[in-house]
PDB file of N, CA and C in Angstrom:
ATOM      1  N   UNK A   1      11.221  44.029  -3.847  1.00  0.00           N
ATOM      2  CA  UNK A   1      11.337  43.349  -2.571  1.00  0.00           C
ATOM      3  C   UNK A   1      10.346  42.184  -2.503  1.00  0.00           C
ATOM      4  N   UNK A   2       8.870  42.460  -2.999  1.00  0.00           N
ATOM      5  CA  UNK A   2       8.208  41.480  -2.855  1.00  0.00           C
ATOM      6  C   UNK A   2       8.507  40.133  -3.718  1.00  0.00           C
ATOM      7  N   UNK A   3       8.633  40.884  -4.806  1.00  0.00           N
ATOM      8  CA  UNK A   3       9.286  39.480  -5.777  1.00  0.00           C
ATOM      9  C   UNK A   3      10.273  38.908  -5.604  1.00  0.00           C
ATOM     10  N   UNK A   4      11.520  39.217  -5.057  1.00  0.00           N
ATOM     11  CA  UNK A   4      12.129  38.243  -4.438  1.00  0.00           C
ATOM     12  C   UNK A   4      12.331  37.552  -3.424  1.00  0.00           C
ATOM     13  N   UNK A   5      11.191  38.158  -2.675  1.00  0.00           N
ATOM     14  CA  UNK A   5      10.613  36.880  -1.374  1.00  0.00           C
ATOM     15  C   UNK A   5       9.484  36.081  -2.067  1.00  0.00           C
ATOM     16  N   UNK A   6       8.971  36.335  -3.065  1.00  0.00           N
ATOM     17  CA  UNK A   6       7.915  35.130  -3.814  1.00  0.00           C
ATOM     18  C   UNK A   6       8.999  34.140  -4.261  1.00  0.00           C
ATOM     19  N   UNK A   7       9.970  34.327  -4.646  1.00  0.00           N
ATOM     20  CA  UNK A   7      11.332  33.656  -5.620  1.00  0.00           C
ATOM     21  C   UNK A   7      11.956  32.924  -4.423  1.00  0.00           C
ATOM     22  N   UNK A   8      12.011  33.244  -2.859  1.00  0.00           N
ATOM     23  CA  UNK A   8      12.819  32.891  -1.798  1.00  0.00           C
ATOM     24  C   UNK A   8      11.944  31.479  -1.644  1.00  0.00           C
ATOM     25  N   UNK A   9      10.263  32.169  -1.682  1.00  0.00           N
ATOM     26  CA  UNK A   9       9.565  30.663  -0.842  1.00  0.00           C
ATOM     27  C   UNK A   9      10.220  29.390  -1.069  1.00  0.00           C
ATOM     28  N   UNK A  10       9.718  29.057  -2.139  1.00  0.00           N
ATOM     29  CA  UNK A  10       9.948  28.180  -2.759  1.00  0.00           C
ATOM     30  C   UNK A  10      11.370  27.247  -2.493  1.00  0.00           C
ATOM     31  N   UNK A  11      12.678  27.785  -2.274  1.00  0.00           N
ATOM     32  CA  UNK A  11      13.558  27.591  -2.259  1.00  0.00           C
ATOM     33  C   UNK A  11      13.616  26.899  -0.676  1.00  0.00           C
ATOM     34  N   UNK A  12      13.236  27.422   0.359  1.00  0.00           N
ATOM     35  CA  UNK A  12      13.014  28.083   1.512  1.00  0.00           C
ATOM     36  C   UNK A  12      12.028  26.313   1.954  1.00  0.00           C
ATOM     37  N   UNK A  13      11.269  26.640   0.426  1.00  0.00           N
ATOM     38  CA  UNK A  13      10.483  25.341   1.481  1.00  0.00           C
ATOM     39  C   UNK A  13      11.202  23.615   1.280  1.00  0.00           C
ATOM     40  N   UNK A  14      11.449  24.357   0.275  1.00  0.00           N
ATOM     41  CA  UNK A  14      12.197  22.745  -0.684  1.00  0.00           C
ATOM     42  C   UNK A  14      13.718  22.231   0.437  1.00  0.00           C
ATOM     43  N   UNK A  15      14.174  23.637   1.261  1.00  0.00           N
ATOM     44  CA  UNK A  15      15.361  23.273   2.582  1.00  0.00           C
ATOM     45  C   UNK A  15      14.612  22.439   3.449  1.00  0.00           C
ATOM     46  N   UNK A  16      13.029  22.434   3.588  1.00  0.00           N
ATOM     47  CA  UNK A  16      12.624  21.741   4.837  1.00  0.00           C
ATOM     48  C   UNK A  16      12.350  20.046   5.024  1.00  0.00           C
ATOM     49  N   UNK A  17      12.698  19.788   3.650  1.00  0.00           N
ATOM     50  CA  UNK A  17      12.594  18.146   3.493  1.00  0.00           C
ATOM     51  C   UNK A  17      13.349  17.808   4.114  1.00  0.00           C
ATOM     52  N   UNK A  18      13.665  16.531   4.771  1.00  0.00           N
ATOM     53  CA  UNK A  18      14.631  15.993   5.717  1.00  0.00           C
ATOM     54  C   UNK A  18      15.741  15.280   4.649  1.00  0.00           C
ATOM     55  N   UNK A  19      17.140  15.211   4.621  1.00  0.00           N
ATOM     56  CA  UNK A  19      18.033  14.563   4.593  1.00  0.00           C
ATOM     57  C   UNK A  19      17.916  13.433   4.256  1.00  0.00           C
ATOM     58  N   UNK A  20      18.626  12.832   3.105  1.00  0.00           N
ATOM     59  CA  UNK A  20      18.487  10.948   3.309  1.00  0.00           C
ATOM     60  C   UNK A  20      19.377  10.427   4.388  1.00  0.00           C
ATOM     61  N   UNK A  21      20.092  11.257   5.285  1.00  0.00           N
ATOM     62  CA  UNK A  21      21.001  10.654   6.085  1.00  0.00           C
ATOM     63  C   UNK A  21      20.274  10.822   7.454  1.00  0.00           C
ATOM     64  N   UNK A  22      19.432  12.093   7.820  1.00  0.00           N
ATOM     65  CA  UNK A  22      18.844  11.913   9.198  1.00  0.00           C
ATOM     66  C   UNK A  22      18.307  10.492   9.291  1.00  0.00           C
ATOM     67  N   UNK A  23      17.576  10.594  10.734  1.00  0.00           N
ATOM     68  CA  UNK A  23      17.024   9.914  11.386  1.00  0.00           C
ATOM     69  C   UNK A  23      15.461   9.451  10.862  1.00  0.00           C
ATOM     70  N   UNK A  24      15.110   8.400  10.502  1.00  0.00           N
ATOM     71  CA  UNK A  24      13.855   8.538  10.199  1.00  0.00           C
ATOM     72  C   UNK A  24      12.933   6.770  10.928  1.00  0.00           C
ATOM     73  N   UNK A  25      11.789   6.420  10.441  1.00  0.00           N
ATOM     74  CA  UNK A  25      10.893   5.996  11.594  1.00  0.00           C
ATOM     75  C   UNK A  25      11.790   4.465  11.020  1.00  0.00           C
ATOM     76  N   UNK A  26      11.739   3.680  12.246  1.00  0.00           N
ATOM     77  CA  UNK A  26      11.923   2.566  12.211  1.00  0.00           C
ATOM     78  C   UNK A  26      13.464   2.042  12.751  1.00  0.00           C
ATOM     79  N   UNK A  27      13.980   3.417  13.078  1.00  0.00           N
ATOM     80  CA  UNK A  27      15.946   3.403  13.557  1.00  0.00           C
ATOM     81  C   UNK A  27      16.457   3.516  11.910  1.00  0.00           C
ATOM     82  N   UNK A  28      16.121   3.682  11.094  1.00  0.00           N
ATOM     83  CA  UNK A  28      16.494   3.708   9.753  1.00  0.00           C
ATOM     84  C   UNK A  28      16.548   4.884   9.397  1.00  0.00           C
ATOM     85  N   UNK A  29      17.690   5.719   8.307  1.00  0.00           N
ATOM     86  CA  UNK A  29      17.182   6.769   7.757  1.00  0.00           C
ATOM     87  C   UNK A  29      16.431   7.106   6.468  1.00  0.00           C
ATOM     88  N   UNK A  30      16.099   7.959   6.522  1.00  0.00           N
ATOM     89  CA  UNK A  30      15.262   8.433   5.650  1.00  0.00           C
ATOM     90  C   UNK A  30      15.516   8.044   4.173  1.00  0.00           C
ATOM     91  N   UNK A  31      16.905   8.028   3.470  1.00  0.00           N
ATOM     92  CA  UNK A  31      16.895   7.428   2.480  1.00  0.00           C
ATOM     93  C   UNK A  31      16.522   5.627   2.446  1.00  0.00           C
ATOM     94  N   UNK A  32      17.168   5.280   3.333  1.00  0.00           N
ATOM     95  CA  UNK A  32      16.684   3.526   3.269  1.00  0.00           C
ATOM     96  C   UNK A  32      15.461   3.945   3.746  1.00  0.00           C
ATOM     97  N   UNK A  33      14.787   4.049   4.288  1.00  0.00           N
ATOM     98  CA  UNK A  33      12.955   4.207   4.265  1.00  0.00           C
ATOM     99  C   UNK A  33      12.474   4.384   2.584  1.00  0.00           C
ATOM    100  N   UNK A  34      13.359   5.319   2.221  1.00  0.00           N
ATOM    101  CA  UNK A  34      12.531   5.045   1.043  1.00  0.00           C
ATOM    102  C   UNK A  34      12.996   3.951  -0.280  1.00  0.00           C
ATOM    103  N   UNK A  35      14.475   3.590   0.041  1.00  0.00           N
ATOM    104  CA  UNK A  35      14.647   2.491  -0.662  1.00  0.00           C
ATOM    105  C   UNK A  35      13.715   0.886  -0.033  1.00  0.00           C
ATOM    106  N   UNK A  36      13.850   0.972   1.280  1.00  0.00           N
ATOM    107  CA  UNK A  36      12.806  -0.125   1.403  1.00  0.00           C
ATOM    108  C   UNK A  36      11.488   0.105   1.055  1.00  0.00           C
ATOM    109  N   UNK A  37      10.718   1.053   0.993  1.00  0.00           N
ATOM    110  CA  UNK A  37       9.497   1.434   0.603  1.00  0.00           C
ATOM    111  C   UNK A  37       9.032   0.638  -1.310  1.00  0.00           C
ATOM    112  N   UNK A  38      10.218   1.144  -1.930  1.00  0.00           N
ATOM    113  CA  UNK A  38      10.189   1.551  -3.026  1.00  0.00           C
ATOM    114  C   UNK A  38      10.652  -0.464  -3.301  1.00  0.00           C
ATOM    115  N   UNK A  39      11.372  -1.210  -2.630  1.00  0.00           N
ATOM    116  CA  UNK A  39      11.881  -2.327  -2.656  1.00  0.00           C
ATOM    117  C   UNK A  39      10.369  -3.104  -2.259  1.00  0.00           C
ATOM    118  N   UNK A  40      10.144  -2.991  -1.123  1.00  0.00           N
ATOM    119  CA  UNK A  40       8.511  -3.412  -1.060  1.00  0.00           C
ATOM    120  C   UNK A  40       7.428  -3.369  -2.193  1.00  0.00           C
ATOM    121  N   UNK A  41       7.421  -2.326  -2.904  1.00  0.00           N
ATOM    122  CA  UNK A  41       6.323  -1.722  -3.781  1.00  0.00           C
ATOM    123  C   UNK A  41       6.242  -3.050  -4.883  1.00  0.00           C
ATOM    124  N   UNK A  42       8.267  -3.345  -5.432  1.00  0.00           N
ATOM    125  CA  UNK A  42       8.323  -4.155  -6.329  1.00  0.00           C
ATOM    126  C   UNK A  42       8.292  -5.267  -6.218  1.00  0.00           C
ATOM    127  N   UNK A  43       8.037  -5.817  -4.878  1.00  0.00           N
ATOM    128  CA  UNK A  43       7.865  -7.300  -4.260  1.00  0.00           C
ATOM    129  C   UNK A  43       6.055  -7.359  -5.011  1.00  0.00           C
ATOM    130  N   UNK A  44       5.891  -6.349  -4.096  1.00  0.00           N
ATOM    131  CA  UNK A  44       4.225  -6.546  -3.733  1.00  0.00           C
ATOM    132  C   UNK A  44       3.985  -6.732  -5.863  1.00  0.00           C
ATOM    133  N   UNK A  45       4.456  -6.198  -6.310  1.00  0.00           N
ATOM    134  CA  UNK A  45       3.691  -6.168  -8.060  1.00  0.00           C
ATOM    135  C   UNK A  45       4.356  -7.583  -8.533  1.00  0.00           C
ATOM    136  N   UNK A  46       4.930  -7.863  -8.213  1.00  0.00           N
ATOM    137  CA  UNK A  46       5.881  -9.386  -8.490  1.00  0.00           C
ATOM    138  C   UNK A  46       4.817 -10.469  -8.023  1.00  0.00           C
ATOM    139  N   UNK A  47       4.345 -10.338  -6.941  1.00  0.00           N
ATOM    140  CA  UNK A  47       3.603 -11.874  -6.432  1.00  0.00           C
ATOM    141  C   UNK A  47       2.160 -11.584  -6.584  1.00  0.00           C
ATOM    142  N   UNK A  48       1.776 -10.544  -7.211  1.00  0.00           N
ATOM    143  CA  UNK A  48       0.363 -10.293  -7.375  1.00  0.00           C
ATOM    144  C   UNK A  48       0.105 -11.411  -8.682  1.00  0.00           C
ATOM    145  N   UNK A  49      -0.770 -11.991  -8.631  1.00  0.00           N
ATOM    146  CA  UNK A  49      -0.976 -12.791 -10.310  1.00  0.00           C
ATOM    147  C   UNK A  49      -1.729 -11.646 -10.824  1.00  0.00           C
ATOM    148  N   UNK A  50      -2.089 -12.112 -12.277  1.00  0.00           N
ATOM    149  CA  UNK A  50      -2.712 -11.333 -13.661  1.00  0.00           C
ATOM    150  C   UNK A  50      -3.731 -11.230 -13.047  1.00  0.00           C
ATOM    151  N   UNK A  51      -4.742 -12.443 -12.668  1.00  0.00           N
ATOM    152  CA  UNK A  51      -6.627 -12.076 -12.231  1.00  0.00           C
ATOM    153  C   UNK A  51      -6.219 -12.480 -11.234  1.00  0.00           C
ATOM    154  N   UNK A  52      -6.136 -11.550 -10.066  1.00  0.00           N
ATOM    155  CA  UNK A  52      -6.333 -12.046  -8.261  1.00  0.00           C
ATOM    156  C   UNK A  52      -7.810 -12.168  -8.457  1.00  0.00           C
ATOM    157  N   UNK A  53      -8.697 -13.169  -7.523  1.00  0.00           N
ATOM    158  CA  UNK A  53      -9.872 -13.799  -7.134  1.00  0.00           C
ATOM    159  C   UNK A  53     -10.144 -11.719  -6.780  1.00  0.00           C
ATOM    160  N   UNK A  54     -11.263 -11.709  -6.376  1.00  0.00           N
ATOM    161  CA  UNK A  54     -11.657 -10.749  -5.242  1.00  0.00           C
ATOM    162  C   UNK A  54     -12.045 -12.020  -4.567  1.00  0.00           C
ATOM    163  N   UNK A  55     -11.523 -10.928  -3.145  1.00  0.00           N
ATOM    164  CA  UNK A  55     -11.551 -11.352  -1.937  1.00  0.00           C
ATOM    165  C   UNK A  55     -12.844 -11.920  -1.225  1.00  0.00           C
ATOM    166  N   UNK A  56     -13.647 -10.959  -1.566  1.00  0.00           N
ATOM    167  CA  UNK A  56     -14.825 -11.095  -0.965  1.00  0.00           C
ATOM    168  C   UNK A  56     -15.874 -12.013  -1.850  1.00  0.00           C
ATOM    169  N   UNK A  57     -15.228 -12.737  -2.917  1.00  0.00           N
ATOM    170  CA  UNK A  57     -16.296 -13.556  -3.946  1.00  0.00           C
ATOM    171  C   UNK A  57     -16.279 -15.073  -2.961  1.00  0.00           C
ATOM    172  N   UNK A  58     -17.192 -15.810  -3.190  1.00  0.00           N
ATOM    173  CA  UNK A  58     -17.543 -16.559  -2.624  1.00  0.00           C
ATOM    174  C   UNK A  58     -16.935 -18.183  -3.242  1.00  0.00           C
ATOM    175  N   UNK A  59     -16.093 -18.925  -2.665  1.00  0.00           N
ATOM    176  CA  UNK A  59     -15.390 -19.947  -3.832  1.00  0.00           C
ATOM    177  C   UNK A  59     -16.797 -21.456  -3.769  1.00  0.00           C
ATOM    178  N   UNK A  60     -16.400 -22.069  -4.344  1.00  0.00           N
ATOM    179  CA  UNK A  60     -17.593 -23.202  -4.729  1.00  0.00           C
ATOM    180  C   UNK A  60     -17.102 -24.059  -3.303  1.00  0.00           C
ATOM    181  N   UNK A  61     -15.755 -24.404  -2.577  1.00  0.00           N
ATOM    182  CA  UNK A  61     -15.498 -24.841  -1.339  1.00  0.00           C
ATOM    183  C   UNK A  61     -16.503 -24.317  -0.220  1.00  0.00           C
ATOM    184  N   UNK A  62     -16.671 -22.858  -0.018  1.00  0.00           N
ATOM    185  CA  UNK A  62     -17.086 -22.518   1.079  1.00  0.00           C
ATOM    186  C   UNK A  62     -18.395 -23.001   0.927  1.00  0.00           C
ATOM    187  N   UNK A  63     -18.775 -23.399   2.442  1.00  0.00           N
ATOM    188  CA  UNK A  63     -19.964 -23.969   2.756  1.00  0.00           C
ATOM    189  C   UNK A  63     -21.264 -23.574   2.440  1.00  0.00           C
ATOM    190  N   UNK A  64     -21.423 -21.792   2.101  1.00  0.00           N
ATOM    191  CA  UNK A  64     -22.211 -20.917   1.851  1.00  0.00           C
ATOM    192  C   UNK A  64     -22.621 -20.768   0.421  1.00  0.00           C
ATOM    193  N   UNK A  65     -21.684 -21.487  -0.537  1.00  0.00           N
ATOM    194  CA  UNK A  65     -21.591 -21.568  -2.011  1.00  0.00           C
ATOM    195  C   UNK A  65     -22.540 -22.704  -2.350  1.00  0.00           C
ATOM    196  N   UNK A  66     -22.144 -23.850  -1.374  1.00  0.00           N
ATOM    197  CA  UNK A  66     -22.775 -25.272  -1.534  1.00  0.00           C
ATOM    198  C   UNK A  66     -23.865 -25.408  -0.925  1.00  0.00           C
ATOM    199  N   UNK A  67     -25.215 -25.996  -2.357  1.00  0.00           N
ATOM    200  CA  UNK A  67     -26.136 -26.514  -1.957  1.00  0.00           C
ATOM    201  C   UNK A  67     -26.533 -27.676  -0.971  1.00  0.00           C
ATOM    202  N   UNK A  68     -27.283 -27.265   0.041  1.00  0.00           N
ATOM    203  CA  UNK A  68     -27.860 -28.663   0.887  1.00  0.00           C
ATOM    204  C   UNK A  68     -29.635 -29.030   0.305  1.00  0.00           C
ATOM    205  N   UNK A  69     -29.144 -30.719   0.795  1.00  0.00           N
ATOM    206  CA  UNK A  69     -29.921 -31.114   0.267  1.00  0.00           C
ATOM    207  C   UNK A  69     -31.258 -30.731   1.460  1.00  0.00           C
ATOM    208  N   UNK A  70     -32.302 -30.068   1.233  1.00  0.00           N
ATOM    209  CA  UNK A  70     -33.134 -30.636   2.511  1.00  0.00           C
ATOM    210  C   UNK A  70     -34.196 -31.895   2.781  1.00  0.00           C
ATOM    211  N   UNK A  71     -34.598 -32.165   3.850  1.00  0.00           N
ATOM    212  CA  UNK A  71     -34.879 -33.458   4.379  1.00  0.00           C
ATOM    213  C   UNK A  71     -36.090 -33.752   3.657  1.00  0.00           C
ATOM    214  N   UNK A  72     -36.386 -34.904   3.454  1.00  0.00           N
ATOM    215  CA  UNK A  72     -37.914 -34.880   2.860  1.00  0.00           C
ATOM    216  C   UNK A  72     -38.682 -35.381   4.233  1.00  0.00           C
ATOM    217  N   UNK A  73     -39.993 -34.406   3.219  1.00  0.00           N
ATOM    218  CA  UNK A  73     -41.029 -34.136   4.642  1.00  0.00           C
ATOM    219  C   UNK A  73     -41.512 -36.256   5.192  1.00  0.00           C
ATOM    220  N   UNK A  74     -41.518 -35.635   6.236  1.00  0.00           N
ATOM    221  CA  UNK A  74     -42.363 -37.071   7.009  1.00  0.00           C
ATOM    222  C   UNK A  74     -43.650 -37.461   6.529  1.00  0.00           C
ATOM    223  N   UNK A  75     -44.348 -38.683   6.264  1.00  0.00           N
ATOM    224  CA  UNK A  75     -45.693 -38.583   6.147  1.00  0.00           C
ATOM    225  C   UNK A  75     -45.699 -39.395   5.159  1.00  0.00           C
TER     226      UNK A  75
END
């Protein structure tokens, strides 16, 4: 008895996934959620270049990169 309710779980839980035909977030169902998901994923690896900058590096434009000259003293 016990072993074939260990053998049921499993089965039991794998019924509780939702449908690609229900209802899912966005007015879309659940299968197009995940074809757009999965359609997104291959956009996003497409327009990435080979070396993206990091973000947070500082470019030789920004003002914070570039040396100022300072004033020479009076006198």
């Amino acid at each position: 008895m016990t072993r074939s309710a260990l053998l049921a779980f499993p089965l039991l839980l794998a019924a509780c996934e939702p449908a690609d035909n229900e209802p899912g977030p966005g007015g879309v169902t659940v299968g197009e959620a995940k074809a757009l998901d999965e359609a997104a994923e291959m956009l996003d690896q497409q327009r990435l270049p080979p070396a993206a900058p990091d973000e947070g590096a500082e470019t030789p434009s920004s003002p914070a990169a570039t040396p100022t000259a300072e004033p020479a003293p009076a006198g």
